[in-house]
N, C-alpha and C. Protein backbone atom coordinates (compact mmCIF):
# COMPACT_ATOMS: atom_id res chain seq x y z
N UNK A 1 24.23 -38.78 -7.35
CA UNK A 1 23.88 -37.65 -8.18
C UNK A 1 22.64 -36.99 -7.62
N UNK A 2 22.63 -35.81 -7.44
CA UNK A 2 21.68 -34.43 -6.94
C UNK A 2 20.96 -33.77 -8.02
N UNK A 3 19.92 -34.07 -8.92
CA UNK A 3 19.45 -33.14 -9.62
C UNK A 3 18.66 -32.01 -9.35
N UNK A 4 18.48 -30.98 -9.43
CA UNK A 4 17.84 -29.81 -9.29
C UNK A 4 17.94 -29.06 -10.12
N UNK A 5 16.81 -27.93 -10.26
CA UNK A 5 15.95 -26.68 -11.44
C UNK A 5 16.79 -25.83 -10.41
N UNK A 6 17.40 -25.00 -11.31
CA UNK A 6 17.80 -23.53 -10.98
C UNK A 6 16.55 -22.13 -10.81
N UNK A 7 16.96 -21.68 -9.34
CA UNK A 7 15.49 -21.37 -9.41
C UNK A 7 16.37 -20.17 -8.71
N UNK A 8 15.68 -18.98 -8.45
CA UNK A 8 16.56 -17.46 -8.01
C UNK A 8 15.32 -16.84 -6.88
N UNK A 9 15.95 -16.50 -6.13
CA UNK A 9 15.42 -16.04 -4.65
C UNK A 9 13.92 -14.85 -5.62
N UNK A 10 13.19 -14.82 -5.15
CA UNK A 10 11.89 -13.74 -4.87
C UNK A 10 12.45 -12.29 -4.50
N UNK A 11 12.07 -11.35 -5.31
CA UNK A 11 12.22 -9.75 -4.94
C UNK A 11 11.83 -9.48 -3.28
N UNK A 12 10.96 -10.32 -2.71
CA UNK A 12 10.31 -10.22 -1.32
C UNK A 12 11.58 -11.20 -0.39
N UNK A 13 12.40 -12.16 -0.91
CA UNK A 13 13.33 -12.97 -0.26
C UNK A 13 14.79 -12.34 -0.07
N UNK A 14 15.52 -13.18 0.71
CA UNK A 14 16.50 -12.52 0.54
C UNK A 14 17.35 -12.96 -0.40
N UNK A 15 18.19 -12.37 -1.00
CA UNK A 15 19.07 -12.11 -2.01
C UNK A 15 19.72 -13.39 -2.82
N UNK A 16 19.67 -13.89 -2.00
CA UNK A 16 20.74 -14.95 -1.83
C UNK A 16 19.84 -16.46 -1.67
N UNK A 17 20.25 -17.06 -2.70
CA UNK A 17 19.18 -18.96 -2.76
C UNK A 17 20.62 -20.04 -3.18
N UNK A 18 20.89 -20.57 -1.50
CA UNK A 18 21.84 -21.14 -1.68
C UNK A 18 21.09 -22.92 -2.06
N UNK A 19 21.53 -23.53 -3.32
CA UNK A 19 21.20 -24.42 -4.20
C UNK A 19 22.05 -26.07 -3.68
N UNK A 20 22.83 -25.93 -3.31
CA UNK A 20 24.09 -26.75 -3.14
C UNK A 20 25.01 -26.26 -1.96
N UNK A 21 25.20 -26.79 -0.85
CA UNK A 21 26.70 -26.72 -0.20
C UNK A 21 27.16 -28.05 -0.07
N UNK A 22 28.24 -28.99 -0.35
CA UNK A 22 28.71 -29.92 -0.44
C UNK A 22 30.00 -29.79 0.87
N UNK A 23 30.57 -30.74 1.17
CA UNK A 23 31.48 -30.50 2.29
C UNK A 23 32.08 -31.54 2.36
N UNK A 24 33.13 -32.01 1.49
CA UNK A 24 33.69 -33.54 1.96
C UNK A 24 35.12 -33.27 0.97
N UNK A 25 35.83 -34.63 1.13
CA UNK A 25 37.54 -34.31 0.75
C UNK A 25 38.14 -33.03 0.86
N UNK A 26 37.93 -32.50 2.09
CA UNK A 26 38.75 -31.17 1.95
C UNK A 26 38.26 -30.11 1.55
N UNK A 27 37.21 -30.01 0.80
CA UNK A 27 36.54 -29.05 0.21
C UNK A 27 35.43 -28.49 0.34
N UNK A 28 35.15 -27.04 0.67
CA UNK A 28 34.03 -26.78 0.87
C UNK A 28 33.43 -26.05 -0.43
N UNK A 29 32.08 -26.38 -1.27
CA UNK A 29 31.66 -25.54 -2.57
C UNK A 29 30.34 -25.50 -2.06
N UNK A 30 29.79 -24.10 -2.53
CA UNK A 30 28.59 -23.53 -2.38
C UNK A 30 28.21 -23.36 -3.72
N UNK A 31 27.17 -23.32 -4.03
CA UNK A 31 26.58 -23.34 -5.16
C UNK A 31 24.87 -22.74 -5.07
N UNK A 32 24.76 -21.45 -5.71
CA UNK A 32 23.43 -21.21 -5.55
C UNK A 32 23.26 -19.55 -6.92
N UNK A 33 22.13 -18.93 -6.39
CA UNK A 33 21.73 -17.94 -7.39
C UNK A 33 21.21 -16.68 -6.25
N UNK A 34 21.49 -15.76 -7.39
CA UNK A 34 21.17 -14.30 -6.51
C UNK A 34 20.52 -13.36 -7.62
N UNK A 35 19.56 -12.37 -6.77
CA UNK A 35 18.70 -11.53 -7.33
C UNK A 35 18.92 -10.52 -6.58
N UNK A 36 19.25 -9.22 -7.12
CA UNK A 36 19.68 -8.02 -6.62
C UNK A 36 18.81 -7.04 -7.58
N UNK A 37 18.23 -5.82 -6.76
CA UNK A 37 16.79 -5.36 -7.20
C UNK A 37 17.95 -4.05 -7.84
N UNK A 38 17.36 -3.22 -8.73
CA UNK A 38 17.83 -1.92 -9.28
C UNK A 38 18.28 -0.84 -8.24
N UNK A 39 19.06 -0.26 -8.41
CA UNK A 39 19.15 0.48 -7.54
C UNK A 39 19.87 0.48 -6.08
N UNK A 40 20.26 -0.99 -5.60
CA UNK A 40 20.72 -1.24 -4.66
C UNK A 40 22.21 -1.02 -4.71
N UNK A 41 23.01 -1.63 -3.98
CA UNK A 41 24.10 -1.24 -3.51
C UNK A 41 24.81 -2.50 -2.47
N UNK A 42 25.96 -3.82 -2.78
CA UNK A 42 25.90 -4.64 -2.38
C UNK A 42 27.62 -4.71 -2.18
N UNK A 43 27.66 -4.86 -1.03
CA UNK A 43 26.63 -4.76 0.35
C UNK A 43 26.31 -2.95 0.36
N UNK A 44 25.56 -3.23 1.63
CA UNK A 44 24.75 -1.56 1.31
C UNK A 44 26.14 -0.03 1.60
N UNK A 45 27.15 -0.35 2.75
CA UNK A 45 28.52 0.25 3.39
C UNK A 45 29.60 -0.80 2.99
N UNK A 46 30.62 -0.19 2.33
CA UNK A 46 31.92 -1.03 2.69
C UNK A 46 32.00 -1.81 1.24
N UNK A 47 32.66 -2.50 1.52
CA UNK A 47 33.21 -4.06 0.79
C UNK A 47 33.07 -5.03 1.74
N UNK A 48 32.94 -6.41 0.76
CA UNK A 48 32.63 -7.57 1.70
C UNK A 48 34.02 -8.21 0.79
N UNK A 49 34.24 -9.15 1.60
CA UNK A 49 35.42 -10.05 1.29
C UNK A 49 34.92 -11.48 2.17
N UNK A 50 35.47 -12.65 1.64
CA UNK A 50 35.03 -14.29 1.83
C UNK A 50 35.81 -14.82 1.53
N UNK A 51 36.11 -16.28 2.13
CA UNK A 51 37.23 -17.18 2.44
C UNK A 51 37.09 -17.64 1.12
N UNK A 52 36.09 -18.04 0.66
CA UNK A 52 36.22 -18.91 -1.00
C UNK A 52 36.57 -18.23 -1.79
N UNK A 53 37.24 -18.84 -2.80
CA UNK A 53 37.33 -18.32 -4.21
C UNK A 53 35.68 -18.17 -4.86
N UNK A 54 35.42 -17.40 -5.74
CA UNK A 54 34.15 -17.14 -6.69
C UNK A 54 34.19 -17.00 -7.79
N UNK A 55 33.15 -17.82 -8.65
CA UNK A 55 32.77 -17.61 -10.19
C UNK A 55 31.02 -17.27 -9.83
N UNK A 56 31.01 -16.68 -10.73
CA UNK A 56 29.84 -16.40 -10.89
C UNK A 56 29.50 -15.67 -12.43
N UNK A 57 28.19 -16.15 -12.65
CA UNK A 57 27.63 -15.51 -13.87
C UNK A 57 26.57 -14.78 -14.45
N UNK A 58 26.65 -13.76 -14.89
CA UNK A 58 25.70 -12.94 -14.69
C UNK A 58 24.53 -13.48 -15.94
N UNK A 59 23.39 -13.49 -15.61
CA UNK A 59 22.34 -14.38 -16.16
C UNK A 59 21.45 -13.44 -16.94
N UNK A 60 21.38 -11.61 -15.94
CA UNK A 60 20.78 -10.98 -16.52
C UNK A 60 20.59 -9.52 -15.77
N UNK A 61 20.98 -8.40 -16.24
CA UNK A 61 20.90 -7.42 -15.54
C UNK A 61 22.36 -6.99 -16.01
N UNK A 62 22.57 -5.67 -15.15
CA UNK A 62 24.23 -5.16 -15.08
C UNK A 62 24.32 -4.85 -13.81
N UNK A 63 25.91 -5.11 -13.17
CA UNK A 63 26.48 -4.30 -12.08
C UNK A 63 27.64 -3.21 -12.61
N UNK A 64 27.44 -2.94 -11.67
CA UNK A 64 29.67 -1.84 -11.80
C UNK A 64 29.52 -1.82 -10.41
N UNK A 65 31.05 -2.51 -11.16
CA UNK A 65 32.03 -3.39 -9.84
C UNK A 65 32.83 -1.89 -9.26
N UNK A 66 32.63 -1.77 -8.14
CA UNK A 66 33.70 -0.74 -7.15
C UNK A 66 34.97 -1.46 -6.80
N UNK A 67 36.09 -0.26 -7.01
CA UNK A 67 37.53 -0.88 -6.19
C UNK A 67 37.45 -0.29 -4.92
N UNK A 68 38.40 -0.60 -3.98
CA UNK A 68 38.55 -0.62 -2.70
C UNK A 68 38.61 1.41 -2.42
N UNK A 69 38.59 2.14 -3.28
CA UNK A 69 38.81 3.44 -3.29
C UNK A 69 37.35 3.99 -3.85
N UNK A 70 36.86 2.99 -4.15
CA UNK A 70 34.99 3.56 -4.47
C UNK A 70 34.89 3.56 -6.01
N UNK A 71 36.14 3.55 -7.06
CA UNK A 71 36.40 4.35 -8.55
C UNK A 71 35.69 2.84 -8.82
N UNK A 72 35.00 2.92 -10.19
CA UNK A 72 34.63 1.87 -10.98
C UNK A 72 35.82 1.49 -11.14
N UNK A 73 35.11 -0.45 -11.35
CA UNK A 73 36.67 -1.53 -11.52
C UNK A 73 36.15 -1.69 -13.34
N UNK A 74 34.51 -1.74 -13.67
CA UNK A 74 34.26 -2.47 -14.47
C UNK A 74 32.91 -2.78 -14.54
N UNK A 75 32.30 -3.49 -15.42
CA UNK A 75 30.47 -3.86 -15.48
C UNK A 75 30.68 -4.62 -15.82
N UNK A 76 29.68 -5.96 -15.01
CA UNK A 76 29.23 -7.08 -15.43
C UNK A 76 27.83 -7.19 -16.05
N UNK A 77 27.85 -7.88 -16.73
CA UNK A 77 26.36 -7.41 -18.26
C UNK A 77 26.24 -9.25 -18.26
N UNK A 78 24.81 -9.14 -18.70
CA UNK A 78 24.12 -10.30 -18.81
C UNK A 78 25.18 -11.15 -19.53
N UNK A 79 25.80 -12.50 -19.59
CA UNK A 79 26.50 -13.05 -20.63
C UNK A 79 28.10 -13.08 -20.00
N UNK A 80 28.24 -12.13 -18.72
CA UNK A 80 29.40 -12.18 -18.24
C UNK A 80 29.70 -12.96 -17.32
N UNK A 81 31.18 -13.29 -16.97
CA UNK A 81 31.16 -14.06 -16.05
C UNK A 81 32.60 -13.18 -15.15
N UNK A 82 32.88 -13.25 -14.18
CA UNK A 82 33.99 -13.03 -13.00
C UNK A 82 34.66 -14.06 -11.96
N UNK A 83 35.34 -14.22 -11.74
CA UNK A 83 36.42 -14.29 -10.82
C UNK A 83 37.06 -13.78 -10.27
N UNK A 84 36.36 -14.02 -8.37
CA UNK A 84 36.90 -13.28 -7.61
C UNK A 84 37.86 -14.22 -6.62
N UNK A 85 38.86 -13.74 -5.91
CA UNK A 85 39.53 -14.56 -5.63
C UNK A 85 39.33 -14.57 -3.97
N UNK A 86 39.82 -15.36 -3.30
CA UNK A 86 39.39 -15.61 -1.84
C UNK A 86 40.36 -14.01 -1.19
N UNK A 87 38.80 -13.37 -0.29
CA UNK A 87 39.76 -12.25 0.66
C UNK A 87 40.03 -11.38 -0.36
N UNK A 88 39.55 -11.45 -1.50
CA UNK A 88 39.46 -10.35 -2.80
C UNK A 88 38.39 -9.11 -1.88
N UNK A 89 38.48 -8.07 -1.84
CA UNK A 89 37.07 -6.94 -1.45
C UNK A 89 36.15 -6.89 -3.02
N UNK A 90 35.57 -6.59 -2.45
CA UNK A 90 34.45 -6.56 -3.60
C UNK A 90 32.71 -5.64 -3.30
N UNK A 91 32.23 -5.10 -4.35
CA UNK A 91 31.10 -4.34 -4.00
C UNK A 91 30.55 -3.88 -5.73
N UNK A 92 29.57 -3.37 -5.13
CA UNK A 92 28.94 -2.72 -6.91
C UNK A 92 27.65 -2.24 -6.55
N UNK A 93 27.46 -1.19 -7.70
CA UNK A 93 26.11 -0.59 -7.69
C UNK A 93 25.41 -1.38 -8.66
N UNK A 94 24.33 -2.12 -8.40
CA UNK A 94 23.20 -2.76 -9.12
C UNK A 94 22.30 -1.71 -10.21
N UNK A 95 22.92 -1.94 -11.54
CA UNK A 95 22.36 -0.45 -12.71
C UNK A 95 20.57 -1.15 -13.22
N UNK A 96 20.82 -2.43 -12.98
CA UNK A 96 19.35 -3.09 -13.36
C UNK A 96 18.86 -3.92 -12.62
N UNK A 97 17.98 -4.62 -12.72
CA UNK A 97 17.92 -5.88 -11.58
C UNK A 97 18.36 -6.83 -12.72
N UNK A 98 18.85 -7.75 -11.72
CA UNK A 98 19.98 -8.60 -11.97
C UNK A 98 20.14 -10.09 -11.49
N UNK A 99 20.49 -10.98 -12.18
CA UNK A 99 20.47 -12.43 -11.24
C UNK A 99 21.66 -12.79 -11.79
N UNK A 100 22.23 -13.64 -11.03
CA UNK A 100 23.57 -14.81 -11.28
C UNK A 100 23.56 -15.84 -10.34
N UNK A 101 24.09 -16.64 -11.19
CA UNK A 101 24.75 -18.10 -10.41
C UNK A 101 25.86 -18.00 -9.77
N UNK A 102 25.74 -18.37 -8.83
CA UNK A 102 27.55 -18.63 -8.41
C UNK A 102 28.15 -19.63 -7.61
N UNK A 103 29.55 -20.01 -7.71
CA UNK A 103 30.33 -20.92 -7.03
C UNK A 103 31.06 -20.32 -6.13
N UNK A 104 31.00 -20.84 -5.09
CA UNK A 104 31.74 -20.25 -3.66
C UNK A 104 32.84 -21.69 -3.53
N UNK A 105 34.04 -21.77 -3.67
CA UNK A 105 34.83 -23.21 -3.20
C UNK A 105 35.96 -22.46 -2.23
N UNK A 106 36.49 -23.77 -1.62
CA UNK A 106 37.78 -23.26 -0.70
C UNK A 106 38.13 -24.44 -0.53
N UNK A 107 39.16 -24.71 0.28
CA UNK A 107 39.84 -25.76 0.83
C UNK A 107 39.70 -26.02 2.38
N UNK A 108 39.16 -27.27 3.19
CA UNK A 108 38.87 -26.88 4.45
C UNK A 108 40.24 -28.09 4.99
């Protein structure tokens, strides 16, 4: 057993405070927290897409989620949670600053 305080990257850090990567029976899970400042745009061009499946939960702040055509999919608000699926595209405009947890898993 691994205990650890959930703790979220610094406005000066980057984005992303990976907490956990585990790697055994087949499985790869990431586990960590993210802070995305107002105003941003993630990623900054495009959509990003990733081999894992994702949960994640929004802890505090709002996004709106973009579809692959730019049109809002939707807003994630403090209290929400998503599922994205592996090789899903994905993007959003950051309406507040914002943090979440999230799970990255796959099968290796």
């Amino acid at each position: 057993m691994e205990i650890k305080k959930i703790t979220y990257p610094t406005p000066d850090e980057y984005y992303n405070k990976q907490l956990f990567h585990i790697q055994e029976d087949g499985l790869d899970i990431q586990f960590g927290t993210v802070f995305l400042e107002k105003g941003t745009r993630i990623p900054e061009k495009g959509f990003s897409k990733h081999p894992q499946h994702e949960i994640s939960i929004i802890t505090k702040g709002k996004i709106e989620m973009l579809n692959e055509k730019g049109a809002v999919l939707g807003y994630l608000n403090a209290g929400d949670f998503v599922y994205i699926k592996a090789l899903e595209a994905q993007a959003g405009n950051v309406l507040e600053d914002t943090k979440l947890i999230y799970v990255l898993n796959q099968k290796v």
